[in-house]
Protein backbone atom coordinates (compact mmCIF):
# COMPACT_ATOMS: atom_id res chain seq x y z
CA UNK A 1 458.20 73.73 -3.24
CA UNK A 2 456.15 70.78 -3.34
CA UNK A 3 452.82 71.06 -5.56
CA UNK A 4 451.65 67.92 -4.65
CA UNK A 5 449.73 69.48 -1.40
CA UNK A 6 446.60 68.61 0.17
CA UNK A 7 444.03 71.73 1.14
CA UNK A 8 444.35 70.48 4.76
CA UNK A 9 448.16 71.19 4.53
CA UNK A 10 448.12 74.08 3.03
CA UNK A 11 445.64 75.77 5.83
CA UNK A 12 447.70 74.03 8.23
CA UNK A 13 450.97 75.97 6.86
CA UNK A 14 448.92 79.18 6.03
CA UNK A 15 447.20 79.08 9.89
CA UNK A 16 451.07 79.16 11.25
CA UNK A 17 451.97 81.56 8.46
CA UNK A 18 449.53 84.40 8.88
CA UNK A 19 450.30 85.53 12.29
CA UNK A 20 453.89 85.69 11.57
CA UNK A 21 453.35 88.12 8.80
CA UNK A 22 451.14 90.02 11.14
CA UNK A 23 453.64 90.04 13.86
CA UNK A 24 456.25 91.59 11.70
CA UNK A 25 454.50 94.13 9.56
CA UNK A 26 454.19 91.70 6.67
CA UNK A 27 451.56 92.82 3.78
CA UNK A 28 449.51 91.00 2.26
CA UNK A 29 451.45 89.81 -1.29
CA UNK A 30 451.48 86.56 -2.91
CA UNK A 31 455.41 86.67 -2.30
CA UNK A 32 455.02 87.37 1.04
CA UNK A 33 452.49 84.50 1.50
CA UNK A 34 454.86 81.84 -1.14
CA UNK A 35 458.23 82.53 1.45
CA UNK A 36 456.51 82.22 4.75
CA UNK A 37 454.69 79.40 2.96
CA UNK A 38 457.59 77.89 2.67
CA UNK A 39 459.22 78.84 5.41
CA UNK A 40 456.59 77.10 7.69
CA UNK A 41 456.56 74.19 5.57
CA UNK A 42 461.07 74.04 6.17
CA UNK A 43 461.77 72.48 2.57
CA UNK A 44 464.62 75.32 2.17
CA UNK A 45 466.53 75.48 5.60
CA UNK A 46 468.20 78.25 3.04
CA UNK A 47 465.41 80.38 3.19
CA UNK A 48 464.64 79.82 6.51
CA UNK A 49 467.76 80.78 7.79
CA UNK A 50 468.08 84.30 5.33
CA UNK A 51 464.67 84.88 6.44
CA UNK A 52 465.34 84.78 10.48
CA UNK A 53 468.95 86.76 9.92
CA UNK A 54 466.68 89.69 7.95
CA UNK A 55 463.70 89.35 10.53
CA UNK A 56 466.42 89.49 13.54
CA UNK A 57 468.10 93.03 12.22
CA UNK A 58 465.09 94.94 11.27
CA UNK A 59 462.24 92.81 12.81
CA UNK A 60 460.46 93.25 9.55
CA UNK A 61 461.35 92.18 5.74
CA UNK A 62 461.05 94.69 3.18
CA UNK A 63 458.96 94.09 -0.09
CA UNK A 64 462.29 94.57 -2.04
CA UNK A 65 464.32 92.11 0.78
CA UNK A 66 461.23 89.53 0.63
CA UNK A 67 461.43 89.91 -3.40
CA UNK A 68 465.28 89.09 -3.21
CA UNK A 69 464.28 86.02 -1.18
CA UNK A 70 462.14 84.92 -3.30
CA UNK A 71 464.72 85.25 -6.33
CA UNK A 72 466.87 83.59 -4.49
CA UNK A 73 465.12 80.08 -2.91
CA UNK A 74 461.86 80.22 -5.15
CA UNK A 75 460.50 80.43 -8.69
CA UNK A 76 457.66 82.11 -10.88
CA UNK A 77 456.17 78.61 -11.23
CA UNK A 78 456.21 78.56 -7.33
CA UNK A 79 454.36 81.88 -7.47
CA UNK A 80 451.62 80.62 -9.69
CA UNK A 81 451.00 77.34 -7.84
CA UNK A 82 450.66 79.61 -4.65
CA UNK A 83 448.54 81.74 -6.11
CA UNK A 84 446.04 79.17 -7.02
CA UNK A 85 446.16 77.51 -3.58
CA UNK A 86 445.67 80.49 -1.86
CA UNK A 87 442.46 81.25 -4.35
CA UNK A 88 441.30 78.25 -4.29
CA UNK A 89 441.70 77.90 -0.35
CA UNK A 90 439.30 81.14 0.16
CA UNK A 91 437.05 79.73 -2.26
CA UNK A 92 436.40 76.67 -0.13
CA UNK A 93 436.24 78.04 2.75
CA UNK A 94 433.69 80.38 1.80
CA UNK A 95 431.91 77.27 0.49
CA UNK A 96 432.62 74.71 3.86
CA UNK A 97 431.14 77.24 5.55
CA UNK A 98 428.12 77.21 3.53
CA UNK A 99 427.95 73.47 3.67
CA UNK A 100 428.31 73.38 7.65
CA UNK A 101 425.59 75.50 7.57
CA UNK A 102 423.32 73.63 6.01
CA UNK A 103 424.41 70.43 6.98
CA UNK A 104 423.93 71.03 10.71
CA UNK A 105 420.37 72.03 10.25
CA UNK A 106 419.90 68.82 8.67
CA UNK A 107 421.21 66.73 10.99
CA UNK A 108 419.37 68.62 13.30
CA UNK A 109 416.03 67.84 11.58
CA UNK A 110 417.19 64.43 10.86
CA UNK A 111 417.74 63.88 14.70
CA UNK A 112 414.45 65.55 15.60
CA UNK A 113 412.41 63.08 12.78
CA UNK A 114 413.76 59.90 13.93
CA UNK A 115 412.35 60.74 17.55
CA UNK A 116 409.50 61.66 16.37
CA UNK A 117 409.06 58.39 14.23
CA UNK A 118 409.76 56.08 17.44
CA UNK A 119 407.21 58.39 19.63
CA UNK A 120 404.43 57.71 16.81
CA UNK A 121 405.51 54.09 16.50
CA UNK A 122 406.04 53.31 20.42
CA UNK A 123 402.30 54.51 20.56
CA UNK A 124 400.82 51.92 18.11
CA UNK A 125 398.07 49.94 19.77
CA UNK A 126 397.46 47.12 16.97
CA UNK A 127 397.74 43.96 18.82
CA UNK A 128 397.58 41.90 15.79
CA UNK A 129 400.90 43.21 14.13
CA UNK A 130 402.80 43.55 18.20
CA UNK A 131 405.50 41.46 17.56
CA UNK A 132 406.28 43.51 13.99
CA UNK A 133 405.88 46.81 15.65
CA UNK A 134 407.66 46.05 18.67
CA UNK A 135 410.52 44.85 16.50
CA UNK A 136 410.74 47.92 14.24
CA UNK A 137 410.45 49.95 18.21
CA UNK A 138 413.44 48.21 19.43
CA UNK A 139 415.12 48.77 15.92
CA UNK A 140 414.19 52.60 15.51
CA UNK A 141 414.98 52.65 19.08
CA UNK A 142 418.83 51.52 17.92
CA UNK A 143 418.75 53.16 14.91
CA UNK A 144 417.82 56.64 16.72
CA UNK A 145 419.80 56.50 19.81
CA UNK A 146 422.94 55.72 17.72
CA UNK A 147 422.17 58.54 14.65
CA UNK A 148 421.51 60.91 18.07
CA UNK A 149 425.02 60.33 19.12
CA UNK A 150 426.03 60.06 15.38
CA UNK A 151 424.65 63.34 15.03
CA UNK A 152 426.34 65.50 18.07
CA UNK A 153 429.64 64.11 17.55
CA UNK A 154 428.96 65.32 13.81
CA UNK A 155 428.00 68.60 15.06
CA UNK A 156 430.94 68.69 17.50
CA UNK A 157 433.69 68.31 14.15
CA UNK A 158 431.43 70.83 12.36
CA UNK A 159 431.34 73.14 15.01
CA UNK A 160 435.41 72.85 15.32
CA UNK A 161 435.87 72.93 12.16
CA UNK A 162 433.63 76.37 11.45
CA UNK A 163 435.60 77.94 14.58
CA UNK A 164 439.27 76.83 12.87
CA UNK A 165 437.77 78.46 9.29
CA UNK A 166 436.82 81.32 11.38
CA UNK A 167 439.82 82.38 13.19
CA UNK A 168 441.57 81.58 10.14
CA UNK A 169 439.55 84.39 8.09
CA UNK A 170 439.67 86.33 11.15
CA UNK A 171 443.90 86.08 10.31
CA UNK A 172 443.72 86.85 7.38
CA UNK A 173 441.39 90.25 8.03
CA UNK A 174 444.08 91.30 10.53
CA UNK A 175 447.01 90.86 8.26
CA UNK A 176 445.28 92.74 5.29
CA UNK A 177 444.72 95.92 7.66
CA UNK A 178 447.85 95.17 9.55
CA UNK A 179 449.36 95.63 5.98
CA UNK A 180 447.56 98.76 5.15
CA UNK A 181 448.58 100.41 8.43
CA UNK A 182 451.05 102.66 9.72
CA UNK A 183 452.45 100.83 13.40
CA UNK A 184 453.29 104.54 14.81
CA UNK A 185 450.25 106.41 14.09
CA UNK A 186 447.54 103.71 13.49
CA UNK A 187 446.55 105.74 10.38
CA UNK A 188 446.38 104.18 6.73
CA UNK A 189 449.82 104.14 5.14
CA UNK A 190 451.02 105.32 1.50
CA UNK A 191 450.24 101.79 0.07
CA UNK A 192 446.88 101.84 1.01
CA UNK A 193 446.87 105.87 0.23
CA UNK A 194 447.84 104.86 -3.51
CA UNK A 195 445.45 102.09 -3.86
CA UNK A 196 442.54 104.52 -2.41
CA UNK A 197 442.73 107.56 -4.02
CA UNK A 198 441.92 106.13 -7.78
CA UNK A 199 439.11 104.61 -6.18
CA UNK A 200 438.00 108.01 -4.48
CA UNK A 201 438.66 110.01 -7.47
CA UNK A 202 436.86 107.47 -9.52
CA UNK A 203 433.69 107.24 -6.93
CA UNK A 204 433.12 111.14 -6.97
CA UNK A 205 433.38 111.39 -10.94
CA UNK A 206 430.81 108.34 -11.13
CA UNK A 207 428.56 109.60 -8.60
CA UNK A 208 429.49 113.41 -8.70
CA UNK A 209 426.64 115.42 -6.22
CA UNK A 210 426.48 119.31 -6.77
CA UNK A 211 425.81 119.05 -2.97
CA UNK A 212 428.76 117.22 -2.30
CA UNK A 213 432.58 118.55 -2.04
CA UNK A 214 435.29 115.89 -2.60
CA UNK A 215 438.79 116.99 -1.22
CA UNK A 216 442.35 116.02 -0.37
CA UNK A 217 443.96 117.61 2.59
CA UNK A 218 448.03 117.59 2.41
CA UNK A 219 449.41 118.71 5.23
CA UNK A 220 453.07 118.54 7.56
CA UNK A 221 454.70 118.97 10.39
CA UNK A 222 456.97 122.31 10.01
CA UNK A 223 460.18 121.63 10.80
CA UNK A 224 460.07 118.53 11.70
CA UNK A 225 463.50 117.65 10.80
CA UNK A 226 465.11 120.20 14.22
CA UNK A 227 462.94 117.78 15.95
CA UNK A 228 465.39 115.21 15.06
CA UNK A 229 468.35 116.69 15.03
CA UNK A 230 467.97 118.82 18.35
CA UNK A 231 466.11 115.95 20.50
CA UNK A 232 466.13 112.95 18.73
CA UNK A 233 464.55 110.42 16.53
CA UNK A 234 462.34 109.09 19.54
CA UNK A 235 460.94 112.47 20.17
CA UNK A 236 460.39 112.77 16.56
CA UNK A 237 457.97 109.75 17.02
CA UNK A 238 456.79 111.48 19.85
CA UNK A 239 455.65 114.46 18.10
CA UNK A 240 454.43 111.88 15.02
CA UNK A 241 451.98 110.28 18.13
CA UNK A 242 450.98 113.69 19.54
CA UNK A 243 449.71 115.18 16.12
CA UNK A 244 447.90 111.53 14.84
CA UNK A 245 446.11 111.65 18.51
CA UNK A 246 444.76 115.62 17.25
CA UNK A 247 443.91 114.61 14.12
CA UNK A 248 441.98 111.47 14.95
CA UNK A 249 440.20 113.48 17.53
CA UNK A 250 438.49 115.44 14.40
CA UNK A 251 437.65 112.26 12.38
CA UNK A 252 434.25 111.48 10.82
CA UNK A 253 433.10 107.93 9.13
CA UNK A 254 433.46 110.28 5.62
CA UNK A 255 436.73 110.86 5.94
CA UNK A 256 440.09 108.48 5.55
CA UNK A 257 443.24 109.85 6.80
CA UNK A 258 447.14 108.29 5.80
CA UNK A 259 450.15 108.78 7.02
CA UNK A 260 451.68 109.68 3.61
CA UNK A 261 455.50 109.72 4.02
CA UNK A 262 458.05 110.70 7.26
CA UNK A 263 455.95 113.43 8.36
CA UNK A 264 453.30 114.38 5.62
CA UNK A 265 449.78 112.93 6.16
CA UNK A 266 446.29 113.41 3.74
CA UNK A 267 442.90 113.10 4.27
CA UNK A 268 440.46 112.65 1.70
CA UNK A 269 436.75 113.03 2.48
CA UNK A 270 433.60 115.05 1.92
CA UNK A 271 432.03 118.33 2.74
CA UNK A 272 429.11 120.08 1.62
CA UNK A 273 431.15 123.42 1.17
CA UNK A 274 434.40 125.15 1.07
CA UNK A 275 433.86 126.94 4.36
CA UNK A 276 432.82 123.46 6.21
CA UNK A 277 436.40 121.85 4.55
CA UNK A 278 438.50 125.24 6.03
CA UNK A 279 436.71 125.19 9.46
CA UNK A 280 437.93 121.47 9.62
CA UNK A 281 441.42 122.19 8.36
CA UNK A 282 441.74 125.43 10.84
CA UNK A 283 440.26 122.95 13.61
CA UNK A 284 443.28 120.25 12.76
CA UNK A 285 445.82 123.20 12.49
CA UNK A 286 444.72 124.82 15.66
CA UNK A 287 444.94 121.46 17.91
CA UNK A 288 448.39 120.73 16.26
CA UNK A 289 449.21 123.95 17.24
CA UNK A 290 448.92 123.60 20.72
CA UNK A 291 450.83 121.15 21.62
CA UNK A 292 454.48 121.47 22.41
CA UNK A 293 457.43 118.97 23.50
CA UNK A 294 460.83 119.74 25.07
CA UNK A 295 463.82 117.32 26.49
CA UNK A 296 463.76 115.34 29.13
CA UNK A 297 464.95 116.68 32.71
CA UNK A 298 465.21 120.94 30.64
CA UNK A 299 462.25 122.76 31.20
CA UNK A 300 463.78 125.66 29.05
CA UNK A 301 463.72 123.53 25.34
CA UNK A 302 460.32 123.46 24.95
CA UNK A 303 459.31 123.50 21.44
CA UNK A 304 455.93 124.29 20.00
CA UNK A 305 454.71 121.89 17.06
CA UNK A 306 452.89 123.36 13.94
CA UNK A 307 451.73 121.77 10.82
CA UNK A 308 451.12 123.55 6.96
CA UNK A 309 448.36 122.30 4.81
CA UNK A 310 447.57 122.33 1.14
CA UNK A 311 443.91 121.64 0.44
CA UNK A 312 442.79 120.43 -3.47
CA UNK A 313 439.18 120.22 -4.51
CA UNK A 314 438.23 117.10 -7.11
CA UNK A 315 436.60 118.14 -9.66
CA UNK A 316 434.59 115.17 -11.66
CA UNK A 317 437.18 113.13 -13.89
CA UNK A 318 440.58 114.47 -12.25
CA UNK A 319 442.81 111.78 -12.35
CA UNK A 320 444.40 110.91 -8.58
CA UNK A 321 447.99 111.99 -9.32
CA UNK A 322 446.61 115.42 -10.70
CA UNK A 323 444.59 116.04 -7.17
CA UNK A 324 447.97 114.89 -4.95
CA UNK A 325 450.26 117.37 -7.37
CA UNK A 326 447.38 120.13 -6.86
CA UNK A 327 447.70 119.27 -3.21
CA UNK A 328 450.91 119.27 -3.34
CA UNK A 329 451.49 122.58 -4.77
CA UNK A 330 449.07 124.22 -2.17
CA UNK A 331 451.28 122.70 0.87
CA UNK A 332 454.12 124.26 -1.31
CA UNK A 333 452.24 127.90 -1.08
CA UNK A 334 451.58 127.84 2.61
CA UNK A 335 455.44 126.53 3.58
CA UNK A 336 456.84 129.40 1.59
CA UNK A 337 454.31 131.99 2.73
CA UNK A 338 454.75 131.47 6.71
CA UNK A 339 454.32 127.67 7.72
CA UNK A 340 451.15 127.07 9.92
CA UNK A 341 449.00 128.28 7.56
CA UNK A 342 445.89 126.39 4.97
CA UNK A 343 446.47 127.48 1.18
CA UNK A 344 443.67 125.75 -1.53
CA UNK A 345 444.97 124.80 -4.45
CA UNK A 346 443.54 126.77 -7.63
CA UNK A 347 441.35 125.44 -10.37
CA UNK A 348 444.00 124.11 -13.25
């Protein structure tokens, strides 16, 4: 890859890369920006073409396939030098936007003083000094006319400019939650599950209120495998669409829910008692509960859809992996003890 790359051509080549990442399900890694990086750029027809082969049989690239790639066509030092580009590229733009900010009110003001300069000057009634001040009229008069046109062709290129910087960010917003969501269910995916629940676990310990119940909510489909076998992997998506549409139906802005693995999702959130955290669990299980599928054109194979849940309280200073095994456990409890059921984990 070549290092010796202007800004300009690097936003260039990250404005074409971005929405190809988006399109297939890319996240947001500096590997995954240094290959389509390079990809756009075509300096390793190589890459290009493993790239399109892997994009062409699974219309995404895994982390581990897009690591290979890398291996393969691309160095650390390649890494680095992307890495700084890419900081240094949000840095300015963060910073050009500042500066076409302030530099179109100035031209603005600029514009407006000049015309009011030849207004005061145009008015002068000193007949002694005409020939001076009708001089300095005509020359203001040039001077203003041209800085006015000057100044909205300036404002034009800033205006462009501020709208390319925009959609650009705009890109970049939609392949950071493109890469922290799951495309079936629109929920949050395990990535985004793992980076979150330190922070959650951390947040409640920090700013622990005895009014205030922190909890993670484990829960899966039962069965969910027959689902599969019996009708087949696109009714298993089906039934994946019909439970996320229940359980965003019972969302609140204090609660985060992920699709966790196949068919196990969590929600984390908080409640200002146990009997307001079971209500919304038996609400979830309930609404799961009635809904049903069955195969196309066979009104006799209906099958009804159910879901278990395990429910863990944080207590101030649990570490995240202690609250998913707690979790964990408690989906255990209520799978062996009947499916369709809550269980809450116990203090440890």
């Amino acid at each position: 890859m070549d290092h010796a790359v202007s800004l300009a051509h690097s936003a260039q080549c990250l404005k074409k890369a971005i929405p190809m990442m988006v399109k297939y399900r890319m996240p947001v890694t500096p590997i995954n920006y240094a290959i389509w990086y390079c990809y756009v750029q075509g300096s390793k027809p190589a890459l290009n073409a493993e790239l399109d082969d892997v994009i062409a049989q699974q219309q995404t690239c895994t982390q581990n396939k897009a690591k290979e790639i890398f291996d393969k066509h691309l160095s650390e030092d390649d890494l680095v030098f992307f890495q700084e580009m890419a900081d240094r590229f949000h840095g300015t733009m963060e910073q050009v936007q500042q500066d076409i900010s302030i530099t179109l009110g100035h031209s603005k003001s600029f514009t407006t003083s000049l015309v009011d300069s030849q207004n005061e000057l145009a008015n002068l009634a000193n007949v002694n000094s005409f020939n001076e001040i009708l001089g300095c009229v005509e020359r203001l008069t040039d001077e203003s006319v041209a800085m006015q046109d000057y100044a909205r062709e300036f404002q034009t290129k800033l205006a462009v400019a501020y709208n390319e910087i925009k959609d650009l960010k705009e890109a970049l917003n939609l392949s950071k939650e493109a890469a922290d969501t799951d495309p079936l269910t629109g929920f949050f995916n395990r990535r985004k599950f793992d980076d979150d629940i330190q922070l959650f676990c951390q947040t409640y310990s920090e700013q622990a209120d005895e009014g205030v119940l922190a909890v993670l909510i484990m829960f899966d489909i039962d069965h969910f495998k027959r689902f599969n076998d019996d009708f087949g992997h696109q009714k298993g998506d089906e039934v994946l669409k019909l439970v996320a549409k229940k359980v965003s139906q019972n969302m609140t802005d204090t609660l985060n829910v992920y699709r966790y693995g196949g068919e196990e999702f969590c929600i984390t959130g908080y409640f200002t008692s146990i009997n307001d955290i079971m209500k919304f669990a038996d609400k979830i299980r309930l609404d799961i509960a009635s809904l049903a599928v069955r195969k196309k054109d066979d009104i006799n194979s209906k099958r009804a859809i159910s879901a278990s849940f395990g429910l863990a309280i944080l207590r101030p200073f649990t570490k995240g992996a202690v609250l998913i095994e707690r979790a964990d456990r408690a989906l255990y409890i209520a799978k062996t003890h009947g499916r369709n059921r809550i269980e809450i984990a116990p203090d440890i």
